[in-house]
PDB file of N, CA and C in Angstrom:
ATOM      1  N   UNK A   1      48.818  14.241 -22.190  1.00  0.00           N
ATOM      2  CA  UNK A   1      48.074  13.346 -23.058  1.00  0.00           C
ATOM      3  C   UNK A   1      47.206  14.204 -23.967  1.00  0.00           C
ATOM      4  N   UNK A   2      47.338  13.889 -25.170  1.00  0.00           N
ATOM      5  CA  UNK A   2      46.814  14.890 -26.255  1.00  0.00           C
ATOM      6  C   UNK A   2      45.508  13.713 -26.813  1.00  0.00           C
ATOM      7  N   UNK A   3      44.238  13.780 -27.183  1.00  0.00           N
ATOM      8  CA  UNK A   3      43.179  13.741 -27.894  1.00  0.00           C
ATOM      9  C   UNK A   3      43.883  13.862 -29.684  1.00  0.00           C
ATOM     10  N   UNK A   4      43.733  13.077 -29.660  1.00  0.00           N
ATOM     11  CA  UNK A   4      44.369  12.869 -31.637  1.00  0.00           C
ATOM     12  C   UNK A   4      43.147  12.740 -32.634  1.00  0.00           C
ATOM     13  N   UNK A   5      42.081  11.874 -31.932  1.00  0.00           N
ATOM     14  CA  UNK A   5      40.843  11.773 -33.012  1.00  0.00           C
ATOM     15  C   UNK A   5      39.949  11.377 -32.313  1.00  0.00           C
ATOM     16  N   UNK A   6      38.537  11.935 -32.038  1.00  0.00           N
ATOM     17  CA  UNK A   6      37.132  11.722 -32.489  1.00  0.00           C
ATOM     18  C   UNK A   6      36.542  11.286 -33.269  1.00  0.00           C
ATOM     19  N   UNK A   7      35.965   9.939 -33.720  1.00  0.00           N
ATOM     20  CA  UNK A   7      35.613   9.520 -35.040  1.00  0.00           C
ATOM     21  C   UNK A   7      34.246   8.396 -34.936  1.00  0.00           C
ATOM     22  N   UNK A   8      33.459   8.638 -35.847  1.00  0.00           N
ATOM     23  CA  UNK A   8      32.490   7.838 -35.661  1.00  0.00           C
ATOM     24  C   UNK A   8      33.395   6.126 -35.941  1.00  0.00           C
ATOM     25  N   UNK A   9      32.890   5.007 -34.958  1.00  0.00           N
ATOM     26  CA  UNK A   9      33.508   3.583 -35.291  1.00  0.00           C
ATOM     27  C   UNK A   9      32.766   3.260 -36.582  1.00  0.00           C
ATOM     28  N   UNK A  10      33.691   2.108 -37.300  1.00  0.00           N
ATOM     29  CA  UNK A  10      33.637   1.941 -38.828  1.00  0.00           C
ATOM     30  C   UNK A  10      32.158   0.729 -38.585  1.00  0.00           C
ATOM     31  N   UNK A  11      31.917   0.167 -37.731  1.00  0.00           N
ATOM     32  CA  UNK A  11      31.191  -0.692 -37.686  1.00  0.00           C
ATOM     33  C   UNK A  11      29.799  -0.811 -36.519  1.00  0.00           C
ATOM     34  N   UNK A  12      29.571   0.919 -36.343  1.00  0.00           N
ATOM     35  CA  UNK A  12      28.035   0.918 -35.674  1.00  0.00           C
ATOM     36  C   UNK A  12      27.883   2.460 -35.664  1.00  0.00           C
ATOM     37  N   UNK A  13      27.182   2.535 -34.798  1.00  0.00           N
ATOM     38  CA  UNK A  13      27.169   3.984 -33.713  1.00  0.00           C
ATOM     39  C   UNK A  13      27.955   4.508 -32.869  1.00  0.00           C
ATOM     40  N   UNK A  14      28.554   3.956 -32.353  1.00  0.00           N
ATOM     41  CA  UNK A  14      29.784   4.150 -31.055  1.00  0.00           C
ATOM     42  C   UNK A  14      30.902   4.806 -31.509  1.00  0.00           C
ATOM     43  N   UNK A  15      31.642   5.668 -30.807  1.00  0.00           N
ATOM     44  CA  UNK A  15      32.194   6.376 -31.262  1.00  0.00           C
ATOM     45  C   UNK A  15      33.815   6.251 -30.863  1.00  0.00           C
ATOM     46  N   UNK A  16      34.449   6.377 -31.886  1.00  0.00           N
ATOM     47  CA  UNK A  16      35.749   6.520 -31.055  1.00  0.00           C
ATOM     48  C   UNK A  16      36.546   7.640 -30.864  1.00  0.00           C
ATOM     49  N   UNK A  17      37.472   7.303 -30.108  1.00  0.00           N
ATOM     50  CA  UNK A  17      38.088   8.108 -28.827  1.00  0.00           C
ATOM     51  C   UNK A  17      39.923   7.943 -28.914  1.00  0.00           C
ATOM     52  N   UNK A  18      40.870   8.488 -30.169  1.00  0.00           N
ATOM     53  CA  UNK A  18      41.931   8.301 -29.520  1.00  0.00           C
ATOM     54  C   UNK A  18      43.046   9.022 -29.105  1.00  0.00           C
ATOM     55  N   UNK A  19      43.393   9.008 -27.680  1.00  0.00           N
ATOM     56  CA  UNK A  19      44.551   9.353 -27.129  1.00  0.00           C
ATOM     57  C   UNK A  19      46.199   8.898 -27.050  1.00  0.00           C
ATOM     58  N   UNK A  20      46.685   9.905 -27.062  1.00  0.00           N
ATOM     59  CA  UNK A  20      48.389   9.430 -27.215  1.00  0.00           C
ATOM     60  C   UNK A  20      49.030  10.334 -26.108  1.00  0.00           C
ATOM     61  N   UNK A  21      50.062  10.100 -25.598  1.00  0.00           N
ATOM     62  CA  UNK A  21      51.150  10.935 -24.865  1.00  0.00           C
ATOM     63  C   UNK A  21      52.254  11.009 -25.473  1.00  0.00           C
ATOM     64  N   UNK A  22      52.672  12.122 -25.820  1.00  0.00           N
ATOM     65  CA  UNK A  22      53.793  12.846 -26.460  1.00  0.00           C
ATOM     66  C   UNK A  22      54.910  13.647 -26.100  1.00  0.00           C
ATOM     67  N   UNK A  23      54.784  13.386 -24.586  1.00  0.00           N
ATOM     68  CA  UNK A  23      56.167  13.638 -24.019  1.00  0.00           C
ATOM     69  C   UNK A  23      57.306  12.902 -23.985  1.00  0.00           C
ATOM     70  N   UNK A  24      56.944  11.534 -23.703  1.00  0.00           N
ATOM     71  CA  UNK A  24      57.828  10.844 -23.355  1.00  0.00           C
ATOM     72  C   UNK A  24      57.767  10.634 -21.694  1.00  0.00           C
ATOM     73  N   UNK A  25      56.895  10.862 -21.167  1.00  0.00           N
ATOM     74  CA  UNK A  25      56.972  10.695 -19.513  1.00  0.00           C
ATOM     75  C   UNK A  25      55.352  10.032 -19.304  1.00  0.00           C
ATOM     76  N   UNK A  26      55.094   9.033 -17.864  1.00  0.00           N
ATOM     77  CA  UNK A  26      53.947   8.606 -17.511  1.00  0.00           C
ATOM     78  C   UNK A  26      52.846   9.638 -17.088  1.00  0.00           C
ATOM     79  N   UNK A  27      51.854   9.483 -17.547  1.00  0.00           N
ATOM     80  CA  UNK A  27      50.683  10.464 -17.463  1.00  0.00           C
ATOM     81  C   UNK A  27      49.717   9.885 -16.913  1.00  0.00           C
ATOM     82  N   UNK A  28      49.105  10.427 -16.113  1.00  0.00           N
ATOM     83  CA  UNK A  28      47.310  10.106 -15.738  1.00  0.00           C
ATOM     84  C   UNK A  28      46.487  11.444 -16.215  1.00  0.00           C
ATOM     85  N   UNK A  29      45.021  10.873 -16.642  1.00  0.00           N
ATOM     86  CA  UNK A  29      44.087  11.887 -16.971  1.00  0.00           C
ATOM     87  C   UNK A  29      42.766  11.361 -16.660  1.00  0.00           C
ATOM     88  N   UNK A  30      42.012  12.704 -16.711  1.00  0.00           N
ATOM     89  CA  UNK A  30      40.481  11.886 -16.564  1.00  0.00           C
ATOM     90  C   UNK A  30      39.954  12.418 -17.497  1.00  0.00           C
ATOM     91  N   UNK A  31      39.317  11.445 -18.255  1.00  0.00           N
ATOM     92  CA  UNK A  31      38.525  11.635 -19.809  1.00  0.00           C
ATOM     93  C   UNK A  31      36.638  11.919 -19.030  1.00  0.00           C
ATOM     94  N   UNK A  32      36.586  13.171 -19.379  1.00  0.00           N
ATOM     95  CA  UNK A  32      35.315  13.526 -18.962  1.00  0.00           C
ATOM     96  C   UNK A  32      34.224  13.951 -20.320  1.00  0.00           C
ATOM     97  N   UNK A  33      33.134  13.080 -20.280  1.00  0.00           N
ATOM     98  CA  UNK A  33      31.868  13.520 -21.045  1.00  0.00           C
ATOM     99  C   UNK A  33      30.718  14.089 -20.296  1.00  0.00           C
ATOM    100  N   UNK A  34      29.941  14.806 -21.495  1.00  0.00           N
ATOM    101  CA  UNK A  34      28.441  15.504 -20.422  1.00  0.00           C
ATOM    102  C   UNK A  34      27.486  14.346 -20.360  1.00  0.00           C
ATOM    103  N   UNK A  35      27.646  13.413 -21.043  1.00  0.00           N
ATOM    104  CA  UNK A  35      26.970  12.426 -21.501  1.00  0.00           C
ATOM    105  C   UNK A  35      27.574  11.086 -20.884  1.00  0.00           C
ATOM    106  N   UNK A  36      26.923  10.260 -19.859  1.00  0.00           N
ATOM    107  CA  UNK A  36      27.205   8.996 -19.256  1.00  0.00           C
ATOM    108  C   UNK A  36      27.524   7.953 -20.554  1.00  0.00           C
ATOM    109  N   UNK A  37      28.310   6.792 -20.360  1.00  0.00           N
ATOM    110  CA  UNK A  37      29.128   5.960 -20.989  1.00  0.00           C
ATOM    111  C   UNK A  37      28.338   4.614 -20.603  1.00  0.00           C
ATOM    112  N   UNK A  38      26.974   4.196 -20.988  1.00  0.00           N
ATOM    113  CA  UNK A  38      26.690   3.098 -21.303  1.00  0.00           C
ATOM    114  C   UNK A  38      27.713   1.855 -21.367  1.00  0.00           C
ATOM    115  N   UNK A  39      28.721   1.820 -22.610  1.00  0.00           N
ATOM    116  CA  UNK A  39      29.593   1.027 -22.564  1.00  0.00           C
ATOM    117  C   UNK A  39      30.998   2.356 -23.103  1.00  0.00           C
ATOM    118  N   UNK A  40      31.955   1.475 -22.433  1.00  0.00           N
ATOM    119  CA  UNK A  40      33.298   1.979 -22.711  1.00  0.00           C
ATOM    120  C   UNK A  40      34.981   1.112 -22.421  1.00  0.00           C
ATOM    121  N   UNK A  41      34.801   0.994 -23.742  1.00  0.00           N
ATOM    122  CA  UNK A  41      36.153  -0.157 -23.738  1.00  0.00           C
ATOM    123  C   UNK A  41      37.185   0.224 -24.371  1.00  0.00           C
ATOM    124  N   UNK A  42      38.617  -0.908 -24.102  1.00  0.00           N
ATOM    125  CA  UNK A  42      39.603  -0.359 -25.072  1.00  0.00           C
ATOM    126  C   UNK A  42      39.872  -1.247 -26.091  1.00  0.00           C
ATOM    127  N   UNK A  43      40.030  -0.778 -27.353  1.00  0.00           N
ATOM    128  CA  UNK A  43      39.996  -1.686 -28.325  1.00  0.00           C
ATOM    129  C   UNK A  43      41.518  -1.395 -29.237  1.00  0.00           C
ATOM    130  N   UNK A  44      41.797  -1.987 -30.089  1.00  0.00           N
ATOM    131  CA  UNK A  44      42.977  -1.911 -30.715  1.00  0.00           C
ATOM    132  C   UNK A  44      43.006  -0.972 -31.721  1.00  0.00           C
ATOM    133  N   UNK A  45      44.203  -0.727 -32.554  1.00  0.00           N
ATOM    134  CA  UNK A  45      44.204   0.439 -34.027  1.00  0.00           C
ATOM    135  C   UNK A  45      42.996  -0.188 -34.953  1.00  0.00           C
ATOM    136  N   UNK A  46      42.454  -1.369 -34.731  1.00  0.00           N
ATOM    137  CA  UNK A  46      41.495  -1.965 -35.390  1.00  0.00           C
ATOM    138  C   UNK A  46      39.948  -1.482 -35.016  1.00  0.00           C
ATOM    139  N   UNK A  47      39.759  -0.894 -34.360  1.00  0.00           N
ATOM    140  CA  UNK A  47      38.941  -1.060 -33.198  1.00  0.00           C
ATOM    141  C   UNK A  47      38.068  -2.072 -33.022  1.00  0.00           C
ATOM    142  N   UNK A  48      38.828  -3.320 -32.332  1.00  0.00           N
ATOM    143  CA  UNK A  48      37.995  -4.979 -32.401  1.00  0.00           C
ATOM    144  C   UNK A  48      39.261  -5.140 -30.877  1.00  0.00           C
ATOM    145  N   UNK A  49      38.270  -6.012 -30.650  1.00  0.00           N
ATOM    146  CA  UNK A  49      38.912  -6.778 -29.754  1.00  0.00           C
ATOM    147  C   UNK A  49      38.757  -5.910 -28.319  1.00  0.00           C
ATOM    148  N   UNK A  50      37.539  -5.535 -28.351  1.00  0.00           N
ATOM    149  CA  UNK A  50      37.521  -4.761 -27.233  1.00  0.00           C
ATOM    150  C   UNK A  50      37.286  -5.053 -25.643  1.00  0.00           C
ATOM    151  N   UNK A  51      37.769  -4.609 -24.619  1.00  0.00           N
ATOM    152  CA  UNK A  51      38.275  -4.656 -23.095  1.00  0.00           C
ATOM    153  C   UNK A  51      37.206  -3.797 -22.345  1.00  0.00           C
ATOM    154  N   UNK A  52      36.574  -4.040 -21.408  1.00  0.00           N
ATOM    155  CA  UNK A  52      36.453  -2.607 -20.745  1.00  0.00           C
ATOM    156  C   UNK A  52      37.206  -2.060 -20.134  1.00  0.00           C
ATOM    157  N   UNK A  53      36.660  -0.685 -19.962  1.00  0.00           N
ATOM    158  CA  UNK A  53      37.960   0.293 -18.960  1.00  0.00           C
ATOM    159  C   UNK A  53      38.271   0.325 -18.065  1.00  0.00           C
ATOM    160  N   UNK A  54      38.865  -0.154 -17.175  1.00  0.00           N
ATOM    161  CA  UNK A  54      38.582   0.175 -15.756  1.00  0.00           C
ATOM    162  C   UNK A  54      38.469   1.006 -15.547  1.00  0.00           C
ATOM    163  N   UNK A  55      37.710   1.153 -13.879  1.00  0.00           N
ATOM    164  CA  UNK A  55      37.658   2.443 -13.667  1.00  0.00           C
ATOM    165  C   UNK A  55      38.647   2.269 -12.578  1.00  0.00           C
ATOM    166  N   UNK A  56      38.959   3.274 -11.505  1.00  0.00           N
ATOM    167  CA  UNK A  56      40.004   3.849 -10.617  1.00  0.00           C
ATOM    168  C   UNK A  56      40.002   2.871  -9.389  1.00  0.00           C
ATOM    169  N   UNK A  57      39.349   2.216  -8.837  1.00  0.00           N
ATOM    170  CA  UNK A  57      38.919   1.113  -7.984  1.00  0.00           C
ATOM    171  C   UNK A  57      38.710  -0.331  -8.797  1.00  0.00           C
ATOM    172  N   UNK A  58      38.886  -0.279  -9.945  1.00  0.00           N
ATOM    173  CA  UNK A  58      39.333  -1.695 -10.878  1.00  0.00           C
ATOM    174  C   UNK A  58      38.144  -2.430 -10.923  1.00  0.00           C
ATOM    175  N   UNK A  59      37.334  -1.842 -10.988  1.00  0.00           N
ATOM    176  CA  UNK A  59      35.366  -2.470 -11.693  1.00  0.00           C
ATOM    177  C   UNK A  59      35.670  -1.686 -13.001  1.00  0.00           C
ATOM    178  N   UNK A  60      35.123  -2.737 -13.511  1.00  0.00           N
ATOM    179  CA  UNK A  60      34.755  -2.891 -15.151  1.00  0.00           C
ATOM    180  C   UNK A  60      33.973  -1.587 -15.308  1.00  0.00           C
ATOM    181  N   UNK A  61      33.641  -0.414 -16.261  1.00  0.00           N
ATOM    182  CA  UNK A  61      33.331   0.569 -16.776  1.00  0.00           C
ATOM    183  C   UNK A  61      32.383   0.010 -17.076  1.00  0.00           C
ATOM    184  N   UNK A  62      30.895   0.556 -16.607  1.00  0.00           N
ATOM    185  CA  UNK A  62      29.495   0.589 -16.950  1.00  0.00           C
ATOM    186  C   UNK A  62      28.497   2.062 -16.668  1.00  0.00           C
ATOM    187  N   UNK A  63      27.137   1.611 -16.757  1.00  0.00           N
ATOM    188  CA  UNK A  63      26.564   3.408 -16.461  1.00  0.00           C
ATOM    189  C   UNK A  63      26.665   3.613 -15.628  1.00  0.00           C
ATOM    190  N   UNK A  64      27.920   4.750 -15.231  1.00  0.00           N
ATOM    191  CA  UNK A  64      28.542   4.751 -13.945  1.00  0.00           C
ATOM    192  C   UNK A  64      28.662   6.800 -14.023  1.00  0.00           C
ATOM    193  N   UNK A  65      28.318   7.105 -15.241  1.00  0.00           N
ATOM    194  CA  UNK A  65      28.543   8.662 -15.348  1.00  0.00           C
ATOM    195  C   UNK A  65      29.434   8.975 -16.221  1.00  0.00           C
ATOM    196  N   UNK A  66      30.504   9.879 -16.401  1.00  0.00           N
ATOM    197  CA  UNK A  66      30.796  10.723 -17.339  1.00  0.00           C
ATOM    198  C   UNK A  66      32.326  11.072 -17.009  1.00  0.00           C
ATOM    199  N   UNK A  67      32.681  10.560 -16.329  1.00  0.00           N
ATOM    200  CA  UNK A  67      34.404  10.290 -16.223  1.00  0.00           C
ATOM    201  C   UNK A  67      34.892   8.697 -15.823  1.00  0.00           C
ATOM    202  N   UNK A  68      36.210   8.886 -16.409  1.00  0.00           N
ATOM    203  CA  UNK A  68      37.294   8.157 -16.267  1.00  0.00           C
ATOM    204  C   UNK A  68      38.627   8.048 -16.401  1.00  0.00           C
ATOM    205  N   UNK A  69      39.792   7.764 -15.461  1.00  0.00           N
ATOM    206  CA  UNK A  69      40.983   7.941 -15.170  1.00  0.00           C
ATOM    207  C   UNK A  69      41.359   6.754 -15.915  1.00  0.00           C
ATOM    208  N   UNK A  70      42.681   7.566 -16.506  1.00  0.00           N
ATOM    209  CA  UNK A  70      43.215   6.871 -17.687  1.00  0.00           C
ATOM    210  C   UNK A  70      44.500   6.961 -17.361  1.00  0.00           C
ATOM    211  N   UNK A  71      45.382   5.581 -17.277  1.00  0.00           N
ATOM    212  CA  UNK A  71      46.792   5.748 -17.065  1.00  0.00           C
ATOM    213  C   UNK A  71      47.786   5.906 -18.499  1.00  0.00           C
ATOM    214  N   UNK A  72      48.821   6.525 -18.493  1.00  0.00           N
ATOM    215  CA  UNK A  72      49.777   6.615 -20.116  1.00  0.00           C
ATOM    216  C   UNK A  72      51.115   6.389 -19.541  1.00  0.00           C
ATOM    217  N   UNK A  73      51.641   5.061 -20.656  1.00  0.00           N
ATOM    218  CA  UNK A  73      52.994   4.855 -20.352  1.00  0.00           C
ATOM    219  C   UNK A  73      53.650   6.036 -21.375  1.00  0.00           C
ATOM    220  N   UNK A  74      54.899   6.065 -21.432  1.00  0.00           N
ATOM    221  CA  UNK A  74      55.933   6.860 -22.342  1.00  0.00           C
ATOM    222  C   UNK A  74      54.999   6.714 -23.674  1.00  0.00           C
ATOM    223  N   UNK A  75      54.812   7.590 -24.714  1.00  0.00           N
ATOM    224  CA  UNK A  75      54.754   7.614 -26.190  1.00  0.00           C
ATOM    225  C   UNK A  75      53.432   6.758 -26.419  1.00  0.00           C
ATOM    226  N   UNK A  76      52.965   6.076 -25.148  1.00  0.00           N
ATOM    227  CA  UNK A  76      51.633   5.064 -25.358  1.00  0.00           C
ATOM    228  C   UNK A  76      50.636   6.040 -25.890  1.00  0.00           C
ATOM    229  N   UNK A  77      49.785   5.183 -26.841  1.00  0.00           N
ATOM    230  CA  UNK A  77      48.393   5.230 -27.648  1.00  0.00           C
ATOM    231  C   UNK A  77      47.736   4.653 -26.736  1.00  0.00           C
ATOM    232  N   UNK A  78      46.042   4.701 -27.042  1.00  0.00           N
ATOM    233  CA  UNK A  78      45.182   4.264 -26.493  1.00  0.00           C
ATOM    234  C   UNK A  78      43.736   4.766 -27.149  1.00  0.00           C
ATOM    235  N   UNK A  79      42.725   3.483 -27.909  1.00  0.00           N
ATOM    236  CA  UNK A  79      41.945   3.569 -28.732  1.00  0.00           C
ATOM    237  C   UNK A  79      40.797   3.399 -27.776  1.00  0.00           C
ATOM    238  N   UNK A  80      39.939   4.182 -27.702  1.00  0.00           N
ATOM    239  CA  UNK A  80      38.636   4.065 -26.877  1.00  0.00           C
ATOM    240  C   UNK A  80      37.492   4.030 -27.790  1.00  0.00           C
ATOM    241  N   UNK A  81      36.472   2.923 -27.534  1.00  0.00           N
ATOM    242  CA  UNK A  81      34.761   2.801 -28.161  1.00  0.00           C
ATOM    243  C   UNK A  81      34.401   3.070 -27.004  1.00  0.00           C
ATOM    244  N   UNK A  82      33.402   3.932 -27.302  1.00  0.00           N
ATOM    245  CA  UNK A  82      31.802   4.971 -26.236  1.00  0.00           C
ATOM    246  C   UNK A  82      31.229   4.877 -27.426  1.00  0.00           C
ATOM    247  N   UNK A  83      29.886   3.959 -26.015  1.00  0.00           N
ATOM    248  CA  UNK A  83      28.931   4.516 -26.404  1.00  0.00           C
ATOM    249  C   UNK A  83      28.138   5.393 -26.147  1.00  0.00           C
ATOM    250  N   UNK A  84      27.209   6.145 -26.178  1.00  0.00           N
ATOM    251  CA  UNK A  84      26.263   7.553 -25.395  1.00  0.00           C
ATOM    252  C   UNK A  84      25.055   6.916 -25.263  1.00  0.00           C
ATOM    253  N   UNK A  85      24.867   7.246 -23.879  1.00  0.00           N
ATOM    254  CA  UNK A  85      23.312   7.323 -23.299  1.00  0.00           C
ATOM    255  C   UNK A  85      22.388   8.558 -24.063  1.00  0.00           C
TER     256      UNK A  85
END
């Protein structure tokens, strides 16, 4: 799973986050910051319509710290909003 863009979101402070897999095979990763994740959801190529993340035990992503396990189907994208504590 490759990191494609870092980008401030078009509509606050929060930042986005997007990942792709480019093998062609299922991937897991853990997306780690130094900085705890207030909020962290998944949102579309739009970035609207946003989800939270689960985390690895399937509770909703809150200030919980500075990682999270991320599943990737084949060729799947995946648009992340963080925010920073």
């Amino acid at each position: 799973v490759e990191i494609e863009a870092v980008k401030p979101a078009e509509d606050g402070e929060d930042v986005i986050i997007r990942l792709y897999e480019p093998r062609g095979t299922s991937s897991s990763v853990v997306l780690k910051s130094r900085r705890p994740w207030p909020l962290l959801q998944e949102v579309d190529l739009l970035e609207e319509n946003g989800k939270p993340v689960p985390r690895s035990k399937g509770k909703a992503a809150e200030p919980f710290g500075s990682q999270v396990a991320l599943t990737f189907g084949p060729y799947q994208i995946r648009t992340l909003r963080a925010r920073f504590a």
